[in-house]
Protein backbone atom coordinates (compact mmCIF):
# COMPACT_ATOMS: atom_id res chain seq x y z
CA UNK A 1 9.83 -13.75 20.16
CA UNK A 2 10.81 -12.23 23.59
CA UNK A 3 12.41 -9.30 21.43
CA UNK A 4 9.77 -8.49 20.36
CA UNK A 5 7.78 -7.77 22.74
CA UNK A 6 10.33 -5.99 24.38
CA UNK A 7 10.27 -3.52 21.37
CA UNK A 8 6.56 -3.19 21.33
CA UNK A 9 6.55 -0.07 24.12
CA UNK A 10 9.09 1.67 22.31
CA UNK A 11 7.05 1.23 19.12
CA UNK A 12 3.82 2.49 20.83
CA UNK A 13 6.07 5.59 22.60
CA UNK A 14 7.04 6.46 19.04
CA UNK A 15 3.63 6.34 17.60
CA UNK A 16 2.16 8.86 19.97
CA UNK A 17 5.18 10.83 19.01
CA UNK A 18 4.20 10.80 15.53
CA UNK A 19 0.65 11.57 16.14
CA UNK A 20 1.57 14.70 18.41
CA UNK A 21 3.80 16.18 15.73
CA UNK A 22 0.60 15.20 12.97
CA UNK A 23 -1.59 17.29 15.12
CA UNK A 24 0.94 20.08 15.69
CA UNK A 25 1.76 20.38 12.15
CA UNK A 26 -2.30 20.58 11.18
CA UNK A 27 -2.77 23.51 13.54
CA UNK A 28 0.41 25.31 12.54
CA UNK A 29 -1.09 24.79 8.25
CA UNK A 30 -4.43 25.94 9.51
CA UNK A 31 -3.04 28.68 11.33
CA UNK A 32 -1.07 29.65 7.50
CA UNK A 33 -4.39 29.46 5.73
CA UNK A 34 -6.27 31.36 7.87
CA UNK A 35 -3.27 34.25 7.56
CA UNK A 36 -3.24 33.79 3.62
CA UNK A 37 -7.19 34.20 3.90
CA UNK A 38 -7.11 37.33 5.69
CA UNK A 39 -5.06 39.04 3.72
CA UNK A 40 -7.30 38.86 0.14
């Protein structure tokens, strides 16, 4: 059970990892569709 919780941290570092690259990817396909849009 010790293991565990040793492994939680690393869990939670990776998660906010995750989310950053989420919310970096969402700006960079906004970014595309405002491009596509402004070309028409």
């Amino acid at each position: 059970m010790e293991f565990v919780g040793l492994l939680a941290p690393i869990a939670f570092v990776f998660a906010l990892a995750a989310l950053t690259q989420v919310g970096a990817l969402k700006k960079e396909v906004d970014k595309l569709k405002e491009e596509l849009q402004s070309k028409k």
